[in-house]
C-alpha atoms as a PDB file:
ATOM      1  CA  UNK A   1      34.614  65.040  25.718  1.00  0.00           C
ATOM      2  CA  UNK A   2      37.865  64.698  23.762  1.00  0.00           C
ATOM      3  CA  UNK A   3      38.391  68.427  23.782  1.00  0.00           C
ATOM      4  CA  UNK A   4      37.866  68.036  27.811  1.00  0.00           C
ATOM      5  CA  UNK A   5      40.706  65.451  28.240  1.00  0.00           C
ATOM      6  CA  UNK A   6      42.878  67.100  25.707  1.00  0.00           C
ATOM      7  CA  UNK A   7      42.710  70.296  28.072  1.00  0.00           C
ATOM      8  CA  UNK A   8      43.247  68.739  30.966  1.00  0.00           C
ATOM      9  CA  UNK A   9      46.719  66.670  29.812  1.00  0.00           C
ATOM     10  CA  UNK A  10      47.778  70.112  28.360  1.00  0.00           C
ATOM     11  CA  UNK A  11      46.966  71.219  32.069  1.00  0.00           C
ATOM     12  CA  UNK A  12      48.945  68.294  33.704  1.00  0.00           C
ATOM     13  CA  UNK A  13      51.760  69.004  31.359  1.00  0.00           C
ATOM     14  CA  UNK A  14      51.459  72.487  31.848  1.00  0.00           C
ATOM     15  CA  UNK A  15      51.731  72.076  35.613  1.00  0.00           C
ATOM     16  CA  UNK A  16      54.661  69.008  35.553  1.00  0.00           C
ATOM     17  CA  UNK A  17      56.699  71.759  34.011  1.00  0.00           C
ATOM     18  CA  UNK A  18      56.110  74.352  36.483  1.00  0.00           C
ATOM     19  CA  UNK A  19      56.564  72.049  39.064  1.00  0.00           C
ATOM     20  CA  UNK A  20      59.812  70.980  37.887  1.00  0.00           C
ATOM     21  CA  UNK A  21      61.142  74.491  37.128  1.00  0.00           C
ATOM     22  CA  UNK A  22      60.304  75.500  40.396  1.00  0.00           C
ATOM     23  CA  UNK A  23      62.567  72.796  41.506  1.00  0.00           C
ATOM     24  CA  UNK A  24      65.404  73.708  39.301  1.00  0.00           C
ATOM     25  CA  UNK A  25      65.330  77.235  40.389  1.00  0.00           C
ATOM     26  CA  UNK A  26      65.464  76.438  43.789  1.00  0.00           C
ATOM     27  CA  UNK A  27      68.505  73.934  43.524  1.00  0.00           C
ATOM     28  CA  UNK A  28      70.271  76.451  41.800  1.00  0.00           C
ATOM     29  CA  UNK A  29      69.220  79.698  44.195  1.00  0.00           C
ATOM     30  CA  UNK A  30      71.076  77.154  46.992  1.00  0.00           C
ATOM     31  CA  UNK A  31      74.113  76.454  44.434  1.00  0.00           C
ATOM     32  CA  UNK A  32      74.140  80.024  43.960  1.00  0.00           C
ATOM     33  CA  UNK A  33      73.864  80.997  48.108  1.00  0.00           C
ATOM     34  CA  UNK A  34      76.219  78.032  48.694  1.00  0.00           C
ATOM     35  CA  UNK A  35      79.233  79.408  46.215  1.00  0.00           C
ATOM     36  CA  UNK A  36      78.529  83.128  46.787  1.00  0.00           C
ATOM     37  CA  UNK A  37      79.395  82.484  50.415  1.00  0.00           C
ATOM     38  CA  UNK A  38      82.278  80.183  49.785  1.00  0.00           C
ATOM     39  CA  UNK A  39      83.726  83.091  47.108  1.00  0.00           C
ATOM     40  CA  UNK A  40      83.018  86.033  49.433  1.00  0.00           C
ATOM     41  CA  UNK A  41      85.104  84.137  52.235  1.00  0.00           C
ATOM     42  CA  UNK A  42      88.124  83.520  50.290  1.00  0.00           C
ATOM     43  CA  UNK A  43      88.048  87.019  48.792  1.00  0.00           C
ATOM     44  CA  UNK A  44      87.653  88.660  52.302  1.00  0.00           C
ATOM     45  CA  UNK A  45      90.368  86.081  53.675  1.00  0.00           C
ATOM     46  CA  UNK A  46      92.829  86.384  50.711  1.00  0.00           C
ATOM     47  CA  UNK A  47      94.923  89.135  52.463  1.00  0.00           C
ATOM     48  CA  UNK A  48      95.320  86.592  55.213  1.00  0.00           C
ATOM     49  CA  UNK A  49      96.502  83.994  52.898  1.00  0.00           C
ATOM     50  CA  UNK A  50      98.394  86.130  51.079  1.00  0.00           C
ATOM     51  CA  UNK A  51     100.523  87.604  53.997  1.00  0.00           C
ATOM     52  CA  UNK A  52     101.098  84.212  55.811  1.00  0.00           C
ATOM     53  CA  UNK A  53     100.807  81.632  53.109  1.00  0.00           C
ATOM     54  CA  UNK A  54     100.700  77.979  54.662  1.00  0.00           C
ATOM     55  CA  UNK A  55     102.012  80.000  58.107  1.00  0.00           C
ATOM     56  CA  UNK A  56      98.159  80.913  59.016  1.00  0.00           C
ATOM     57  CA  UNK A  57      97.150  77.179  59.166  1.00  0.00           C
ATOM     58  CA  UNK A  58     100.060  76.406  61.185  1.00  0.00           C
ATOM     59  CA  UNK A  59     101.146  78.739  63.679  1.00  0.00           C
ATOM     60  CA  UNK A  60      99.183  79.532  66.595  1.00  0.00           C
ATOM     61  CA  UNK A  61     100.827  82.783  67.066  1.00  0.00           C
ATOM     62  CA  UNK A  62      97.904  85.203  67.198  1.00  0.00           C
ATOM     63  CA  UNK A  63      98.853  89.356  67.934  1.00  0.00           C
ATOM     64  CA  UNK A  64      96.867  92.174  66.994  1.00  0.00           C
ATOM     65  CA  UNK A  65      99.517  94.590  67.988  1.00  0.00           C
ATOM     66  CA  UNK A  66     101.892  92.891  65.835  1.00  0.00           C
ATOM     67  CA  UNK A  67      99.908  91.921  63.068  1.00  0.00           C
ATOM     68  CA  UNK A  68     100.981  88.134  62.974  1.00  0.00           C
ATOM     69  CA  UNK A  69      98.107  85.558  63.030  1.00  0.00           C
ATOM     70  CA  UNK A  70      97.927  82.242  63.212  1.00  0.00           C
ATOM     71  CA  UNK A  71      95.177  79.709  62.824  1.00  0.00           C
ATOM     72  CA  UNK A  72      96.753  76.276  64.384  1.00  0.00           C
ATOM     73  CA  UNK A  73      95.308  77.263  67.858  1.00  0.00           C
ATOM     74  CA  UNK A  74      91.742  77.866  66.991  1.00  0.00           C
ATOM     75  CA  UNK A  75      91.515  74.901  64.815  1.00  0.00           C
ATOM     76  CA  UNK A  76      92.872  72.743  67.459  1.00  0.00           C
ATOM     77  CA  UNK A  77      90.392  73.587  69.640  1.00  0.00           C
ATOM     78  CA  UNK A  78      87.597  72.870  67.199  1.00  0.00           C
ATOM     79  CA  UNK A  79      88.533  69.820  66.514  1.00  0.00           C
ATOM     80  CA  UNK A  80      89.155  68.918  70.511  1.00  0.00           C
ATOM     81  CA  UNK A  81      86.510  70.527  71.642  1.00  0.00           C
ATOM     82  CA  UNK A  82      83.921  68.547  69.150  1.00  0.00           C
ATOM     83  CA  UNK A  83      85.967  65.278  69.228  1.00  0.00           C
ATOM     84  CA  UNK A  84      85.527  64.987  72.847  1.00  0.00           C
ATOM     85  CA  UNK A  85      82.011  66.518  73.092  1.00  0.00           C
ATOM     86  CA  UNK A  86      80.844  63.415  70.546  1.00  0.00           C
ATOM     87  CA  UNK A  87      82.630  61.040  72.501  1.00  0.00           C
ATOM     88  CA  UNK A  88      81.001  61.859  75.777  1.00  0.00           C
ATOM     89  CA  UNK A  89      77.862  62.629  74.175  1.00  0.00           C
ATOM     90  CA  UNK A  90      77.558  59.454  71.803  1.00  0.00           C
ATOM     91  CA  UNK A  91      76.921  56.492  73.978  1.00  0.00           C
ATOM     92  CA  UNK A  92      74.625  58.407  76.259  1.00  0.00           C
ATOM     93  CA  UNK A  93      72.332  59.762  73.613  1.00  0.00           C
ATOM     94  CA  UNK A  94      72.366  55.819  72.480  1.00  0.00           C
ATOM     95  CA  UNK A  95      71.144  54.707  75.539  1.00  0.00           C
ATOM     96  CA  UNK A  96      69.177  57.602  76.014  1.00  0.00           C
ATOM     97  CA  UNK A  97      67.044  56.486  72.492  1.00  0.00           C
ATOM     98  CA  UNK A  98      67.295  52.600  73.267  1.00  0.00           C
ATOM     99  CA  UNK A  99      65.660  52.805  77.110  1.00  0.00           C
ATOM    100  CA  UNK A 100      62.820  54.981  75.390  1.00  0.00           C
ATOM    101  CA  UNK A 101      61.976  52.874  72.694  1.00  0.00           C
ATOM    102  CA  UNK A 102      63.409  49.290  74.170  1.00  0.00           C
ATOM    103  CA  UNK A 103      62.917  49.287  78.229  1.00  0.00           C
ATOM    104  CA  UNK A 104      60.630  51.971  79.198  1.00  0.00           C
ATOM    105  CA  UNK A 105      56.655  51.967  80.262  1.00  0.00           C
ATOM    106  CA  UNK A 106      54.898  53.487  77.178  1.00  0.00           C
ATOM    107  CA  UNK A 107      52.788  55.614  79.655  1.00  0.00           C
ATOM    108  CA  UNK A 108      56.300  56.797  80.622  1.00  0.00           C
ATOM    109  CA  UNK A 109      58.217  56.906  77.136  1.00  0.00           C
ATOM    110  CA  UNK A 110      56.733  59.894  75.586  1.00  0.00           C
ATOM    111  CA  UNK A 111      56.598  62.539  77.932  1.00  0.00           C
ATOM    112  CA  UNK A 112      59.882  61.886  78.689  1.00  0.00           C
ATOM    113  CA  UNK A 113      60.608  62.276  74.872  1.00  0.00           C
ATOM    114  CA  UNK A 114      59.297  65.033  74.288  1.00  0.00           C
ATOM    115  CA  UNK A 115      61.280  66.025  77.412  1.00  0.00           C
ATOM    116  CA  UNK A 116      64.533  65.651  75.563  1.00  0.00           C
ATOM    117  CA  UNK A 117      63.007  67.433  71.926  1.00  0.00           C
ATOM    118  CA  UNK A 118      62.562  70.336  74.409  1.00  0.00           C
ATOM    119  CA  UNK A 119      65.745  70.138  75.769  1.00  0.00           C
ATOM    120  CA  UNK A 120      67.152  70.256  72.263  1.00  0.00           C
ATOM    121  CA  UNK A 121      65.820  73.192  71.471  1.00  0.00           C
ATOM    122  CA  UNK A 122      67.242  75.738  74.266  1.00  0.00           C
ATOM    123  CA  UNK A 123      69.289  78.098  72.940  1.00  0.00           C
ATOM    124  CA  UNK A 124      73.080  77.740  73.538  1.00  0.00           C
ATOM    125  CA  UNK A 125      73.487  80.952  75.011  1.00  0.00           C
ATOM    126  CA  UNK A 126      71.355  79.292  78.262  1.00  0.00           C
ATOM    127  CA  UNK A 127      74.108  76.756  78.267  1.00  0.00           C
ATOM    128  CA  UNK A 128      76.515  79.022  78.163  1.00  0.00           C
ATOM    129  CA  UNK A 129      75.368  81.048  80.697  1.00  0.00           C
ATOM    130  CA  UNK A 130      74.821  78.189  82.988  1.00  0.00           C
ATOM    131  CA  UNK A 131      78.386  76.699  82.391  1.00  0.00           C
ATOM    132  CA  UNK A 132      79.749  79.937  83.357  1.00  0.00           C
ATOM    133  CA  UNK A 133      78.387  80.652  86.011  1.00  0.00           C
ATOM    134  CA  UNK A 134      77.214  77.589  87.875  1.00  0.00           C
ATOM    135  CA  UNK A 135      79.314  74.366  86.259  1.00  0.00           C
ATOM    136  CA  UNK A 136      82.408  76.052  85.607  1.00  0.00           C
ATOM    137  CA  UNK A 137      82.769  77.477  89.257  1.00  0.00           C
ATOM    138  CA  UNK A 138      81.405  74.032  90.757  1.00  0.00           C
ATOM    139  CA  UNK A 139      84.110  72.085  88.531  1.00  0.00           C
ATOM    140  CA  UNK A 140      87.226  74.207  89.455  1.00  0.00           C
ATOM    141  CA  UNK A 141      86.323  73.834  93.242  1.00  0.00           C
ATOM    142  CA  UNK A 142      85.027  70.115  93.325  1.00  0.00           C
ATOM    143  CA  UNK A 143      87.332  68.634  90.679  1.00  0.00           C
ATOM    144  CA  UNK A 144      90.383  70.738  89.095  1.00  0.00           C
ATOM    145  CA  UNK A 145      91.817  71.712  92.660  1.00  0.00           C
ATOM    146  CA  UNK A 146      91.519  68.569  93.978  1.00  0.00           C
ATOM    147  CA  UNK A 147      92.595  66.979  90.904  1.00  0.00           C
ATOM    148  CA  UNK A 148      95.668  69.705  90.789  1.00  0.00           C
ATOM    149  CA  UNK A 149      96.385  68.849  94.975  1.00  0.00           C
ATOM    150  CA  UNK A 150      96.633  65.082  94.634  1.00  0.00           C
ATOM    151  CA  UNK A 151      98.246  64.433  91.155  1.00  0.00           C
ATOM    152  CA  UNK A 152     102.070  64.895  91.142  1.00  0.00           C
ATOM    153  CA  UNK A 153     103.013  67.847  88.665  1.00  0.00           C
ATOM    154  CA  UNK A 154     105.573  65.562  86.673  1.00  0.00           C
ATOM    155  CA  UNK A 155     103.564  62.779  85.725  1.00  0.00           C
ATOM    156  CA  UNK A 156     101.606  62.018  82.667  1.00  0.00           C
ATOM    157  CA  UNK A 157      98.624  63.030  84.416  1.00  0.00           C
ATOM    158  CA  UNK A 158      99.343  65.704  85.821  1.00  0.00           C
ATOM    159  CA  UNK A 159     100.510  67.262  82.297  1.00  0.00           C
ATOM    160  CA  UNK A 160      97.404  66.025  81.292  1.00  0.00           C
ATOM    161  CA  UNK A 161      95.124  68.290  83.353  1.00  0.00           C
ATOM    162  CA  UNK A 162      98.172  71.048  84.000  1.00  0.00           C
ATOM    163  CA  UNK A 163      95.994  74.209  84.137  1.00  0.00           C
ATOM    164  CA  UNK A 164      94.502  76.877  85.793  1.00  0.00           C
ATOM    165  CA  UNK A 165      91.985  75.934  87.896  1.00  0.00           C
ATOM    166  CA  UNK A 166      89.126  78.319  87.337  1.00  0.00           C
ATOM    167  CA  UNK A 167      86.510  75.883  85.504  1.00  0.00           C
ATOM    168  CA  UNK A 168      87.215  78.208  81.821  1.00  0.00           C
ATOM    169  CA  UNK A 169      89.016  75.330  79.953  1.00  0.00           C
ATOM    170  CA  UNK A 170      88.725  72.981  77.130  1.00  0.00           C
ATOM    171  CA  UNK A 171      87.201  69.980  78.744  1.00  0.00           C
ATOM    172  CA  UNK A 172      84.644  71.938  80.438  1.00  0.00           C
ATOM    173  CA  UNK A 173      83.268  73.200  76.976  1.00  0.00           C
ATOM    174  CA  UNK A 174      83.545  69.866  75.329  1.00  0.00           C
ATOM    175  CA  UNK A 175      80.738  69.167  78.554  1.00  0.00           C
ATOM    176  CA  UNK A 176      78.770  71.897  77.578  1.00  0.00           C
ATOM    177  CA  UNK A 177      78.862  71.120  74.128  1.00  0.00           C
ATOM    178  CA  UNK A 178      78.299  67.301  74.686  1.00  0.00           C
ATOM    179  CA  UNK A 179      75.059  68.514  76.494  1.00  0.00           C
ATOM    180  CA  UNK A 180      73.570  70.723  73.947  1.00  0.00           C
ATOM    181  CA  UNK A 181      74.596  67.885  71.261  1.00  0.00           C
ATOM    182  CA  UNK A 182      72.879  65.173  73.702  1.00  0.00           C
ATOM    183  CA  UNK A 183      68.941  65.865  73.449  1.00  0.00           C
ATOM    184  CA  UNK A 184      69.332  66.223  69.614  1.00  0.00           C
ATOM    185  CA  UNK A 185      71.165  63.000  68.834  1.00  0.00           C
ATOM    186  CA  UNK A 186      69.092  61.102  71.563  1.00  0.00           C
ATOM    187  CA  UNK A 187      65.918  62.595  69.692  1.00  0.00           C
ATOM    188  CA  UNK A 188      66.776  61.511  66.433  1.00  0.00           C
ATOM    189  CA  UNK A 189      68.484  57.814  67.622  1.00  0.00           C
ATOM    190  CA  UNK A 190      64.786  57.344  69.055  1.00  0.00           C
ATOM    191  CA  UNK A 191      62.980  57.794  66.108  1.00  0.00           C
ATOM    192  CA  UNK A 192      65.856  55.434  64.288  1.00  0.00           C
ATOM    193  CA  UNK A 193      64.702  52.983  66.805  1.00  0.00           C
ATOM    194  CA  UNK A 194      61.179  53.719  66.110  1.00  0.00           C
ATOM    195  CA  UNK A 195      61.673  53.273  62.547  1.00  0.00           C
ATOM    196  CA  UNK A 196      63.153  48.965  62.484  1.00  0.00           C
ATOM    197  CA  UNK A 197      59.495  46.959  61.692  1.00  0.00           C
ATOM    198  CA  UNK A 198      58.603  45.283  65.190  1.00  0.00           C
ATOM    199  CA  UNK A 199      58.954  41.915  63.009  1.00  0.00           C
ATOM    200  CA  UNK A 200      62.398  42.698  63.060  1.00  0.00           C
ATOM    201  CA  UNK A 201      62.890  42.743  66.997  1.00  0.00           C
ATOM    202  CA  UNK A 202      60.493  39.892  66.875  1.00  0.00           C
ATOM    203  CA  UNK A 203      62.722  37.628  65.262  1.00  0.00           C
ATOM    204  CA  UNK A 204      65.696  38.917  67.093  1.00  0.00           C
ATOM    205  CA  UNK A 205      63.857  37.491  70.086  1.00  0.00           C
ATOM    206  CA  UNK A 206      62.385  34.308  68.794  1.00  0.00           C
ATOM    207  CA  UNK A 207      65.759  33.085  67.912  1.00  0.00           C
ATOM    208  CA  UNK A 208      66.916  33.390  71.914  1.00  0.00           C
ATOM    209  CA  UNK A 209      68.280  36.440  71.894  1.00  0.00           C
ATOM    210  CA  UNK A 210      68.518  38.531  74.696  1.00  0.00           C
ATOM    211  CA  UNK A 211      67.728  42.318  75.309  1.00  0.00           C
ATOM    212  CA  UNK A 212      71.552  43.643  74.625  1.00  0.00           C
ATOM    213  CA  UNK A 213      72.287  40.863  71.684  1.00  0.00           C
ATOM    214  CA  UNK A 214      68.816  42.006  70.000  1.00  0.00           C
ATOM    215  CA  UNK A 215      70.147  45.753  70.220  1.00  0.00           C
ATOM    216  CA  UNK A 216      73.402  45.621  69.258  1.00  0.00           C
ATOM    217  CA  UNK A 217      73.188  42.631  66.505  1.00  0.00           C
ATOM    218  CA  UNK A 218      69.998  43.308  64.569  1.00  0.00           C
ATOM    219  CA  UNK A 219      68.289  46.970  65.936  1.00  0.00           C
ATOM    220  CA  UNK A 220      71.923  48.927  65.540  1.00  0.00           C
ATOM    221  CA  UNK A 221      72.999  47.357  62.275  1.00  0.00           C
ATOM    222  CA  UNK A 222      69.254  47.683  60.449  1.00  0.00           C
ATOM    223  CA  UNK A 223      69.560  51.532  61.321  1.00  0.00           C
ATOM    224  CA  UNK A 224      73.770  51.927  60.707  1.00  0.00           C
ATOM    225  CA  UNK A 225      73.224  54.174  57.960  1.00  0.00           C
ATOM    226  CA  UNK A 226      71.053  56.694  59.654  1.00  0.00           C
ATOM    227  CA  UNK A 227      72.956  56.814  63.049  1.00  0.00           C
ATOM    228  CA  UNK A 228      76.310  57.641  61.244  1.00  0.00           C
ATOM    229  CA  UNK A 229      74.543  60.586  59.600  1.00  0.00           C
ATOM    230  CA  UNK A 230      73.111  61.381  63.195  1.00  0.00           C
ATOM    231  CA  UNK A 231      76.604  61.160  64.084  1.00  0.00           C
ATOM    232  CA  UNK A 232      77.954  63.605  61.968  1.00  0.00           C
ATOM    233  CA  UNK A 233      75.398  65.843  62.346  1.00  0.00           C
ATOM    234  CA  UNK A 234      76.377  65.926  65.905  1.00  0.00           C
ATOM    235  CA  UNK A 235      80.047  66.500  64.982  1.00  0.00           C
ATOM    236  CA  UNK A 236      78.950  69.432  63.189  1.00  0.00           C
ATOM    237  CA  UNK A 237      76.951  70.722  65.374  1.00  0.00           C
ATOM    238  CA  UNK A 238      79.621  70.747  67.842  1.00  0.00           C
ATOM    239  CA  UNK A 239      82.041  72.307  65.243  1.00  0.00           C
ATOM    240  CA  UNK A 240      79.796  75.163  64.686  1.00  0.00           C
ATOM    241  CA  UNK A 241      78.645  76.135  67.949  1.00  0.00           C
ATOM    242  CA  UNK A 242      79.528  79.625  69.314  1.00  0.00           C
ATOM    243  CA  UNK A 243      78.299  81.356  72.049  1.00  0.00           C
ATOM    244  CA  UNK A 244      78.129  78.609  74.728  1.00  0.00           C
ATOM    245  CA  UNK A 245      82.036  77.522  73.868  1.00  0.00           C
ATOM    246  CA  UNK A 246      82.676  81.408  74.022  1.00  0.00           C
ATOM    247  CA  UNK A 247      81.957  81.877  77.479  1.00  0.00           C
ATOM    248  CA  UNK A 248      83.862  78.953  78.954  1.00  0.00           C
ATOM    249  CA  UNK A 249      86.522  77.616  76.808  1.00  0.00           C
ATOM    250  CA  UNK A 250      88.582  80.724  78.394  1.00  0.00           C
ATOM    251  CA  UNK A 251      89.728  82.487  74.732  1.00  0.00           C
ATOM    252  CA  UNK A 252      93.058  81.684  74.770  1.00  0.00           C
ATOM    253  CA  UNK A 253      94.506  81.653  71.003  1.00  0.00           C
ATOM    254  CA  UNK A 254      97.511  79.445  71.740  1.00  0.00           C
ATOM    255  CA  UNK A 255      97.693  75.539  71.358  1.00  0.00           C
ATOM    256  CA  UNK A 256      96.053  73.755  74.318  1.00  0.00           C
ATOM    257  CA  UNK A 257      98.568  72.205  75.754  1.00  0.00           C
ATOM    258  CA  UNK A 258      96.129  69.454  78.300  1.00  0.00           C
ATOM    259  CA  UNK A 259      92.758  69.460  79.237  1.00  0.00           C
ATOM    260  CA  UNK A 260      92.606  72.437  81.597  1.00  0.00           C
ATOM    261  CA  UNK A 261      94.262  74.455  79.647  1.00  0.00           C
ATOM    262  CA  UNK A 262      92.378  77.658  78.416  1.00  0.00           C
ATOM    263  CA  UNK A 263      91.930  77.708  73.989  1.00  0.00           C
ATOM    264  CA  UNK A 264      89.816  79.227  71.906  1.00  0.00           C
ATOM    265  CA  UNK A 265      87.543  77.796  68.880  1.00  0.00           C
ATOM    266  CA  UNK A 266      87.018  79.243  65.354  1.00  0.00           C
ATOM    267  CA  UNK A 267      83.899  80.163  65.815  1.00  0.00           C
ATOM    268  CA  UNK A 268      84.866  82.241  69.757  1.00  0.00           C
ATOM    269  CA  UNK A 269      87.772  83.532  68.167  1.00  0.00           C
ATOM    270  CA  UNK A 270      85.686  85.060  65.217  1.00  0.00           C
ATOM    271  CA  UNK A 271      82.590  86.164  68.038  1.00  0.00           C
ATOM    272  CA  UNK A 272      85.376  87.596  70.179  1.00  0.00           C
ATOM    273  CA  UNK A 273      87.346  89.310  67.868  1.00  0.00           C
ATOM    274  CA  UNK A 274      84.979  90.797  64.876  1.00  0.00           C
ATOM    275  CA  UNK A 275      83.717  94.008  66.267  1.00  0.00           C
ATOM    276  CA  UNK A 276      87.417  94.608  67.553  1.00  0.00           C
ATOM    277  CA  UNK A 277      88.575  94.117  64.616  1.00  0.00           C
ATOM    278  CA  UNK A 278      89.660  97.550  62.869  1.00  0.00           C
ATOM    279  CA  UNK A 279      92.950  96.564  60.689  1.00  0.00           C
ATOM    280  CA  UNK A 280      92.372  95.224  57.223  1.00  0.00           C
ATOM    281  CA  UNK A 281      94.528  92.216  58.140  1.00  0.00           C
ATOM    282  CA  UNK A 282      93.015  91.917  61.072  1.00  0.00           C
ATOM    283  CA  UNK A 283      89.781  91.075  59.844  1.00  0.00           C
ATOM    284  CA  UNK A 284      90.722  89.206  56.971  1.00  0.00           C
ATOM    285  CA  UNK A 285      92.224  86.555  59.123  1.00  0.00           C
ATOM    286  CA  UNK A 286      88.949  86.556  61.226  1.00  0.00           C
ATOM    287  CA  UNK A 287      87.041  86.002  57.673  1.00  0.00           C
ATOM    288  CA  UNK A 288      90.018  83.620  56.489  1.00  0.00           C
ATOM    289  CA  UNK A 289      88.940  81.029  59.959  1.00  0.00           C
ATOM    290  CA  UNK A 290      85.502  81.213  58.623  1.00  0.00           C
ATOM    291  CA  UNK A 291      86.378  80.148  55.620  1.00  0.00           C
ATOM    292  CA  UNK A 292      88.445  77.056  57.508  1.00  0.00           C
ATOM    293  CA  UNK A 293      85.503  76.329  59.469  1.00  0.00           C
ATOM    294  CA  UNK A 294      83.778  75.911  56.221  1.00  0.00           C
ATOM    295  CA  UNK A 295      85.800  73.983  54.524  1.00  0.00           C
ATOM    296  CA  UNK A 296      86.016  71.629  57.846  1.00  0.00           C
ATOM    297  CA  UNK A 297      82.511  71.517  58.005  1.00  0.00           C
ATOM    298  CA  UNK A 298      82.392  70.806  54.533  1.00  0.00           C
ATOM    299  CA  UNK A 299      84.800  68.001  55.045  1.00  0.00           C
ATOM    300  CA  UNK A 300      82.807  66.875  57.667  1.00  0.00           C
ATOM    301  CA  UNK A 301      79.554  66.284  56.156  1.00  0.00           C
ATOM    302  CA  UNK A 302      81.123  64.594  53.085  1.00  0.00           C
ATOM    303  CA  UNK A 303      83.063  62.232  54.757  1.00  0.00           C
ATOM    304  CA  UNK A 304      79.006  61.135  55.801  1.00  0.00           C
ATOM    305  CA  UNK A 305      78.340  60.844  52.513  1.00  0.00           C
ATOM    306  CA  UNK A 306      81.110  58.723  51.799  1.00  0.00           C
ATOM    307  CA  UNK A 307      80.149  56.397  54.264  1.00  0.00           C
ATOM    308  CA  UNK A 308      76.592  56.158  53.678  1.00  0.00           C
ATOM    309  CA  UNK A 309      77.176  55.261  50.441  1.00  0.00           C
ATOM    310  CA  UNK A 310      79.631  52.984  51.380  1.00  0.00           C
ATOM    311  CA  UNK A 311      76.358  51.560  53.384  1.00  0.00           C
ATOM    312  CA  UNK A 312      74.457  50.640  50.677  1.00  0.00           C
ATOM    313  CA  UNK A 313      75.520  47.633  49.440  1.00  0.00           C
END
């Protein structure tokens, strides 16, 4: 008998250790993946950097035929394109998750869930097909040229939606990205929702509060360190995306200069450009904006960190 349980806890042991090595190895395989990319970027992109210095990050001059490149315009757009895309798709993907979980008929609530999971898993290249062809058309006729006929040229406004009216522009791809961003945050906000103890909401109630005071004072706040990493997952989401922002941003590399004006994203310019690309400068400053869209991602995602932890105590 004691020869039985002496095998066995050598077993156990035996089997703790193999379980935690396998562990170790894979944290380090992802260390490993995570730096090797980081170091093949900058080595690729170092001719870039080297040529331009701090000129790539801030000029938006960007000619093949002359070999000058500049980054400012394609980061610009990023950051536009996502900034705007969360902000339009934020508040509906919260009310999106709070009418599923708060207002609507449970016979009714999860089909219509699993609705929206669905619709978070289309591929972006649908979206981008369908913004080219069908919303970008419909906006330039229904809103830019009326927009363009009815707004003075010299006011604030109109600089603010100056542009060509043919529906390939920045605001229409922060749309289609705030779409494709949409069913994914309003998926996950749900299951936030899902996640507060009905006790919780119970109370809220039992001390008089109404429907909106129960959400935004005790339902929000119990979940405030999940939805900001749903947030930022959204962001960089957004940040990231390529092929749908490709085909109607309008690929234009300089600095968008309103809404409606044509730009150009990181992640378009580098889709657009890569097979073209048959200088070695060339394509080191397409490998150099991957490298920046790294790092911004990067950025990104620990900023989250900083504030979740922030959310602690």
């Amino acid at each position: 008998m004691a020869s039985t349980v002496e095998n066995g806890g050598r077993r156990r042991r035996w089997d703790e250790s193999l379980f935690r090595a396998a562990c170790l190895a894979a944290a380090t395989l992802l260390m490993a993946a995570l730096a090797g990319v980081v170091v093949s970027l900058a080595i690729g992109g170092w001719p870039a950097f080297r040529t331009f210095g701090l000129g790539f990050l801030t000029s938006a001059e960007w000619n093949p035929v002359t070999e000058i490149y500049g980054a400012a315009g394609p980061i610009a757009g990023t950051l536009v394109t996502a900034v705007l895309a969360l902000a339009m798709a934020l508040p509906l993907a919260m009310g999106v998750a709070i009418f599923l979980t708060e207002f609507c008929p449970k016979s009714l609530s999860s089909p219509i869930a699993v609705a929206v999971e669905l619709l978070a898993g289309i591929p972006s290249i649908v979206y981008g097909m369908w913004g080219l062809f069908v919303f970008a058309p419909w906006f330039a006729a229904e809103v830019q040229a009326p927009l363009a006929a009815g707004v003075a040229p010299n006011s604030w406004f109109g600089g603010l939606i100056a542009g060509v009216p043919n529906g390939a522009n920045i605001f229409t791809a922060s749309i289609i990205l705030a779409i494709m961003i949409l069913p994914y945050m309003a998926a996950v906000f749900r299951e936030l929702f899902l996640s507060v103890p009905p006790q919780v909401r119970e109370a809220g109630f039992g001390l008089g509060g109404t429907s909106f005071e129960v959400v935004s004072r005790v339902i929000v706040p119990y979940v405030r360190r999940g939805a900001i990493g749903v947030i930022m997952l959204g962001l960089g989401r957004a940040l990231g995306e390529t092929m749908a922002v490709t085909f109607i941003i309008g690929n234009a590399h300089g600095l968008p200069k309103s809404l409606f004006s044509s730009g150009s994203t990181i992640a378009s310019t580098i889709a657009n450009e890569f097979t073209e690309a048959t200088g070695e400068l060339h394509e080191a400053s397409l490998i150099a904006l991957g490298l920046v869209l790294f790092l911004i991602t990067f950025a990104v995602l620990a900023t989250a960190r900083l504030l979740l932890s922030g959310q602690r105590h």
